[in-house]
N, C-alpha and C. Protein backbone atom coordinates (compact mmCIF):
# COMPACT_ATOMS: atom_id res chain seq x y z
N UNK A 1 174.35 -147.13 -1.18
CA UNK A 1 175.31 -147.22 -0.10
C UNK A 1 174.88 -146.27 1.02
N UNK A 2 175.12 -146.80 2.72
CA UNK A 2 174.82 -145.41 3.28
C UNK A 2 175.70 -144.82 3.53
N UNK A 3 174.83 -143.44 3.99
CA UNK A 3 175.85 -141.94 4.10
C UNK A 3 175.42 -141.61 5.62
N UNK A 4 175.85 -140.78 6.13
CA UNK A 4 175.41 -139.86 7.39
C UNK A 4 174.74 -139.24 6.75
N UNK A 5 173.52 -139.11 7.74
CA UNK A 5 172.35 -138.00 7.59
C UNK A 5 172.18 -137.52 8.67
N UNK A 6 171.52 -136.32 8.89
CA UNK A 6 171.56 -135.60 10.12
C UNK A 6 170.16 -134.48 9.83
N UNK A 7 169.29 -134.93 10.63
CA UNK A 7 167.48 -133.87 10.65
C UNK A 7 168.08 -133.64 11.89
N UNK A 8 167.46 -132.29 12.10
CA UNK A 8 167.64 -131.17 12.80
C UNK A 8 165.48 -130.88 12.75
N UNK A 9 165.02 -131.11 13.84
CA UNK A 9 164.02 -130.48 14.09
C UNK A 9 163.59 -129.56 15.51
N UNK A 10 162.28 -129.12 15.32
CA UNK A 10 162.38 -127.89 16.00
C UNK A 10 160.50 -127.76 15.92
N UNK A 11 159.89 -127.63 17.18
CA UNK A 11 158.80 -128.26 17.86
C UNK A 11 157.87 -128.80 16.73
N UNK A 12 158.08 -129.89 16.78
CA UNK A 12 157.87 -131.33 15.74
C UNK A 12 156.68 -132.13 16.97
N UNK A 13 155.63 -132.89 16.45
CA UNK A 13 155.14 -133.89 17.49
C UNK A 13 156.13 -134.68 18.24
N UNK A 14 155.96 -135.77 19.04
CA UNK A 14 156.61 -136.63 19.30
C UNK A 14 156.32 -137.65 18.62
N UNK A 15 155.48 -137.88 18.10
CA UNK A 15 155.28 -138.97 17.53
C UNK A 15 156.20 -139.26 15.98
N UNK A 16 156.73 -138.06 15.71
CA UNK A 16 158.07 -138.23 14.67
C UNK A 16 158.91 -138.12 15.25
N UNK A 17 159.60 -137.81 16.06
CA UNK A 17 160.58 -137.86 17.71
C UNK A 17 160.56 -139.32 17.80
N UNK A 18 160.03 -140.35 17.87
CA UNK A 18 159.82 -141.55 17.93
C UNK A 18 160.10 -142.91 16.47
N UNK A 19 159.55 -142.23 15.86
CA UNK A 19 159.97 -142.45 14.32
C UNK A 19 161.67 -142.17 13.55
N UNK A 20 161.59 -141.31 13.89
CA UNK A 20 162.83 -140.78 13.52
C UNK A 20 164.03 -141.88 14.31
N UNK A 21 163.71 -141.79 15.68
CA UNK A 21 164.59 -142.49 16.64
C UNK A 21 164.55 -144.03 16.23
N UNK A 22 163.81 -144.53 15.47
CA UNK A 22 164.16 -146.18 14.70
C UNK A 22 164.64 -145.91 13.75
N UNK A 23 165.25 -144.88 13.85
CA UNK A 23 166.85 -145.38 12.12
C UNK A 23 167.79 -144.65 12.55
N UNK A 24 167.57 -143.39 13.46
CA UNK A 24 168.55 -142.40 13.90
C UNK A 24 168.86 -142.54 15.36
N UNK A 25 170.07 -141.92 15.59
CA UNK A 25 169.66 -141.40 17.42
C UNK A 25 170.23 -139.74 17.51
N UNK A 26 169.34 -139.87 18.58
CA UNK A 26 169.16 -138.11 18.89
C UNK A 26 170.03 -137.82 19.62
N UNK A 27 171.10 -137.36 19.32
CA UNK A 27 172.11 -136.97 20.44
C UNK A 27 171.98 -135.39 20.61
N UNK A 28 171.32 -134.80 20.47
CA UNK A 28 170.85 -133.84 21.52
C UNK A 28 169.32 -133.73 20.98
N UNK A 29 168.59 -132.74 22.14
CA UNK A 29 167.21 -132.47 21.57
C UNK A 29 166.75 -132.16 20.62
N UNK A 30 165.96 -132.93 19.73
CA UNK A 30 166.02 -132.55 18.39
C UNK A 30 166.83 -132.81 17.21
N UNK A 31 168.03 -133.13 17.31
CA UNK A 31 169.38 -133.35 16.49
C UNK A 31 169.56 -134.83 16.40
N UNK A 32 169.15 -135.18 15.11
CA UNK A 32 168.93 -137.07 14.93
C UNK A 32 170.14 -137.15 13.78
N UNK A 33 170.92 -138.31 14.04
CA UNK A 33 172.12 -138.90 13.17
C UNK A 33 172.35 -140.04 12.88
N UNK A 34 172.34 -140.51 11.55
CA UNK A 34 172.73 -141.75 11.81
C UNK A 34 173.20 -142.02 10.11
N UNK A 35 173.29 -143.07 9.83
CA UNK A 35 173.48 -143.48 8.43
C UNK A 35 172.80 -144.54 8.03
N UNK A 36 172.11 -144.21 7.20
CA UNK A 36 170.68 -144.83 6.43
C UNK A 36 171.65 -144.69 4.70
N UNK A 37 170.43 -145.69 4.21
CA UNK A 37 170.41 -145.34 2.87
C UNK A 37 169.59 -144.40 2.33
N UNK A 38 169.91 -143.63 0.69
CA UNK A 38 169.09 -142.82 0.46
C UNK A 38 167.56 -143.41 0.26
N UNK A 39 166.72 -144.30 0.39
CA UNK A 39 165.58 -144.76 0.15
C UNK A 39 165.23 -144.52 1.76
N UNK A 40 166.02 -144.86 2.99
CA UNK A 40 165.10 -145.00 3.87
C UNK A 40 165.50 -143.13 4.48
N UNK A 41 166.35 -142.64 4.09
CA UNK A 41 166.47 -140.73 4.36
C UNK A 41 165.47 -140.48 3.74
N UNK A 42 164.94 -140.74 2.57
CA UNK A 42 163.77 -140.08 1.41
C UNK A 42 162.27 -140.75 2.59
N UNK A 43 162.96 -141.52 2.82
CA UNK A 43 161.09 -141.83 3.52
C UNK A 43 161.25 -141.36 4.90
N UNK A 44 162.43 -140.93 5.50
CA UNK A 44 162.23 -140.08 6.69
C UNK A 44 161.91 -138.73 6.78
N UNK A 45 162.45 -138.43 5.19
CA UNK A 45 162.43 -136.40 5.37
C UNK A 45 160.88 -136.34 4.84
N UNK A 46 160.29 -137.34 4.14
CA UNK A 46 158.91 -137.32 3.62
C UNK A 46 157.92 -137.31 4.92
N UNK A 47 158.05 -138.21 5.64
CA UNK A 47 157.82 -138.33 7.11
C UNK A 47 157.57 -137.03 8.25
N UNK A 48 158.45 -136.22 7.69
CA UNK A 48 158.84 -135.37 9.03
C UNK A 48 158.42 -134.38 8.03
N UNK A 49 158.48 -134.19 6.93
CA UNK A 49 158.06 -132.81 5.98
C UNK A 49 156.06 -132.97 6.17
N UNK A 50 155.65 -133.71 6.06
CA UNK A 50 154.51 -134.19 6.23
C UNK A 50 153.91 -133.84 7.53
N UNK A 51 154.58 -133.63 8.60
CA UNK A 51 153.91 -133.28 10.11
C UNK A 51 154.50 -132.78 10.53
N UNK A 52 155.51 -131.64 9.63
CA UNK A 52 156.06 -130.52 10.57
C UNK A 52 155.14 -129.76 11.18
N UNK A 53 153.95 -129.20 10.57
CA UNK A 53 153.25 -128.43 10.98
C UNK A 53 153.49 -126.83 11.22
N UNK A 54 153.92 -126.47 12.79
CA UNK A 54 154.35 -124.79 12.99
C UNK A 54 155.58 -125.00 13.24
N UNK A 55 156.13 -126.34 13.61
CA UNK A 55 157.68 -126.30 13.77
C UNK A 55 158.37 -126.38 12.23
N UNK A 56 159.70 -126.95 12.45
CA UNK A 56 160.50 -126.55 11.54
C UNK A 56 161.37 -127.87 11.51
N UNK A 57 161.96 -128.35 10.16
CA UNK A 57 163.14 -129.37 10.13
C UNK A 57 164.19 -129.28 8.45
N UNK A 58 165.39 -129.75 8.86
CA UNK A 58 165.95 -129.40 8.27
C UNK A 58 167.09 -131.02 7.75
N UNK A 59 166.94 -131.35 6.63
CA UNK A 59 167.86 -132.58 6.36
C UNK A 59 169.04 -131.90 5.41
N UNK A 60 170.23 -132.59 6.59
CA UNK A 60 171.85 -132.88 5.49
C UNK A 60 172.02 -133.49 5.34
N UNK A 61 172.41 -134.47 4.10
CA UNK A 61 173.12 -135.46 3.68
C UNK A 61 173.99 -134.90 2.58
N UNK A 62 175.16 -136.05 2.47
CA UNK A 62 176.21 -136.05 1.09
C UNK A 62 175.65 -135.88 0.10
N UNK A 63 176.18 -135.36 -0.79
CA UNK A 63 175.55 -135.19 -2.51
C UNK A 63 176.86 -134.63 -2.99
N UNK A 64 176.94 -134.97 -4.42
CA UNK A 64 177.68 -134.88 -5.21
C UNK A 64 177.68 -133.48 -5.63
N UNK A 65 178.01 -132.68 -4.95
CA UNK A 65 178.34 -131.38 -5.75
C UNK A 65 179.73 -130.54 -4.84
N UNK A 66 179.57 -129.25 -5.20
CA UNK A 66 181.08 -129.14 -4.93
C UNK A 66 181.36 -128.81 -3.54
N UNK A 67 180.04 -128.74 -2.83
CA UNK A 67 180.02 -128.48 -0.78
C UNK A 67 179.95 -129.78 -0.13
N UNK A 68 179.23 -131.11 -0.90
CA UNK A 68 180.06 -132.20 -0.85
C UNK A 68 178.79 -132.64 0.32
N UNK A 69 177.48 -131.71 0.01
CA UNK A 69 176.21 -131.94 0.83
C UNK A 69 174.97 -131.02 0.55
N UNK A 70 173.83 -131.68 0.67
CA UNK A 70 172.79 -131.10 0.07
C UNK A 70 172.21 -130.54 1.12
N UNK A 71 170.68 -129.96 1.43
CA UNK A 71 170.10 -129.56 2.45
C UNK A 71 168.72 -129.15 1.74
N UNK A 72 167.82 -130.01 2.65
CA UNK A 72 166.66 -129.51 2.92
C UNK A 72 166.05 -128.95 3.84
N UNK A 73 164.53 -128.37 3.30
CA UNK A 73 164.05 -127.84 4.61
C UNK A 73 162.39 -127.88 4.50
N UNK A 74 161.95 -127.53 5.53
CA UNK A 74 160.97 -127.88 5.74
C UNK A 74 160.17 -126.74 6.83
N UNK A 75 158.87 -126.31 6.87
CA UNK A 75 158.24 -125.45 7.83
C UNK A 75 158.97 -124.09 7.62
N UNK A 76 158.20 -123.21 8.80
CA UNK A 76 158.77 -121.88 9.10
C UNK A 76 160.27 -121.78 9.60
N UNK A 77 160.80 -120.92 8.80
CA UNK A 77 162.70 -120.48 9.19
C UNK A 77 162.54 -119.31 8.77
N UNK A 78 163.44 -118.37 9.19
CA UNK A 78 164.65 -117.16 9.05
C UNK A 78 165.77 -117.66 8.21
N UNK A 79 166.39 -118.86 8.24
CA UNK A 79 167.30 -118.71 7.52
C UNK A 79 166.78 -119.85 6.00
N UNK A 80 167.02 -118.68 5.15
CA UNK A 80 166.42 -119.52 3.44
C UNK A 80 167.22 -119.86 2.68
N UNK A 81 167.28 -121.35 2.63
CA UNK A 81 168.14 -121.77 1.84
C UNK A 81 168.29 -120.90 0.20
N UNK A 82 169.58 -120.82 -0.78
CA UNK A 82 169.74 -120.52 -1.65
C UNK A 82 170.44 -120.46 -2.92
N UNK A 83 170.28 -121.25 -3.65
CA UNK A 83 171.15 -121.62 -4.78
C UNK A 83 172.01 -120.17 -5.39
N UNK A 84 173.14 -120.29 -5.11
CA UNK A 84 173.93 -119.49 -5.84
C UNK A 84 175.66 -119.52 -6.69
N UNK A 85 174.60 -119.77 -8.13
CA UNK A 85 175.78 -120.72 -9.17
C UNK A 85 176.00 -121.69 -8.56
N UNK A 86 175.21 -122.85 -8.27
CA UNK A 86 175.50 -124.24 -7.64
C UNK A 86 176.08 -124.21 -6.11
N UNK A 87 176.14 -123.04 -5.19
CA UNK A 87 176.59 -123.14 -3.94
C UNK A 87 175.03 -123.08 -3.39
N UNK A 88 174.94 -123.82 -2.47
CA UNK A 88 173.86 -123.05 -1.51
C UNK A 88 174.26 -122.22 -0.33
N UNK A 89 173.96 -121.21 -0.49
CA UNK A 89 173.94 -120.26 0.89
C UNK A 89 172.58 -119.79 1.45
N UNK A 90 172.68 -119.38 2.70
CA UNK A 90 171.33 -118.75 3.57
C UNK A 90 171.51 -117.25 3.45
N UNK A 91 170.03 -117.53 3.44
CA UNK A 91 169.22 -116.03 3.41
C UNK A 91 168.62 -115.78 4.52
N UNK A 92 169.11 -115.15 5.54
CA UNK A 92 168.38 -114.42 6.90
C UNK A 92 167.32 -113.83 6.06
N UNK A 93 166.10 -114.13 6.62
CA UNK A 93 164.69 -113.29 6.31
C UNK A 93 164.80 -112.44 7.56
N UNK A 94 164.16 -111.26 7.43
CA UNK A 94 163.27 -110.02 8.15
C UNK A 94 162.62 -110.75 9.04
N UNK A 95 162.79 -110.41 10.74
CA UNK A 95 161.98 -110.76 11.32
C UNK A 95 160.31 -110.25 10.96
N UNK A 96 159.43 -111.12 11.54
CA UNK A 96 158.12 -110.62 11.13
C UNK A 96 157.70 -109.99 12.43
N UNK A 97 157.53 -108.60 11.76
CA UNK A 97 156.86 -107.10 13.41
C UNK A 97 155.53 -108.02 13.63
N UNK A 98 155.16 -108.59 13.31
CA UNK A 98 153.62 -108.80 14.18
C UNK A 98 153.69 -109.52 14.17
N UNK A 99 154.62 -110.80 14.93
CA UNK A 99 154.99 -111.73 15.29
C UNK A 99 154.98 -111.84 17.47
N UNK A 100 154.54 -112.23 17.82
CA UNK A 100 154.60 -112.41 19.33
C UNK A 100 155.94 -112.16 19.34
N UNK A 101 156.75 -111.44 20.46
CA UNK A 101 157.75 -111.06 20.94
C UNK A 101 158.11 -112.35 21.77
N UNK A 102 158.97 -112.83 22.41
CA UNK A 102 159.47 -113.31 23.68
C UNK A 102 160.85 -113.15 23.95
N UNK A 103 160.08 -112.05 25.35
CA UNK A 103 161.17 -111.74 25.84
C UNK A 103 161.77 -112.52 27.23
N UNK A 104 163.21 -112.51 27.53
CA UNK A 104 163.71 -113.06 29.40
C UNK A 104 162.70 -112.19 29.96
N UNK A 105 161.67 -112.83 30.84
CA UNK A 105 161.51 -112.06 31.79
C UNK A 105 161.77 -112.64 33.14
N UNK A 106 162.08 -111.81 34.42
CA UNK A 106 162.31 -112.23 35.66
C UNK A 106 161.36 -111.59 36.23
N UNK A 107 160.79 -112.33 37.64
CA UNK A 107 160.29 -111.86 38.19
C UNK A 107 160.86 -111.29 39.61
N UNK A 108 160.45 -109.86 39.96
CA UNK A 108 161.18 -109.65 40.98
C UNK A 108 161.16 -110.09 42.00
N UNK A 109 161.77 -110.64 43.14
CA UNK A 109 162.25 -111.07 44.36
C UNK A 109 161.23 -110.33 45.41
């Protein structure tokens, strides 16, 4: 039966930007929704886990447990998913110090 699913990616090619958008639609940048079955979600998150690359993506769908939704992930994150006694919660990781900074900068007038 389908469910709502919802990938969340984050600098992904376009060419899964495109893919994604024949079963989902993107209602904001990056943020794809729609309701598929679990066979064609399993061949989208396979899809997008496959050419994340340096970006990042993240699938919710329904599942039978007691948050009433599962979550995957995929690529580099800060926040780590985590089983605890059957809940999942996030784990903020440590930023990494030798990581490029970016900062606002302005230039002066």
């Amino acid at each position: 039966m389908p469910a709502m699913t919802v990938l969340a990616t984050t600098a992904v090619p376009d060419s899964l930007r495109g893919a994604l958008s024949r079963w989902t639609i993107e209602v904001v940048p990056g943020i794809f929704v729609g309701t598929v079955s679990a066979r064609v979600r399993d061949q989208l998150w396979d899809a997008a886990s496959a050419v994340v690359g340096d970006g990042a993506a993240v699938l919710i769908h329904p599942a039978p447990n007691e948050q009433g939704f599962a979550l995957r992930t995929a690529g580099q994150r800060r926040r780590i998913p985590q089983d605890f006694d059957g809940l999942t919660l996030i784990r903020m990781q440590a930023p990494n110090p030798h990581a490029p900074s970016v900062k606002n900068q302005q230039s002066a007038p």
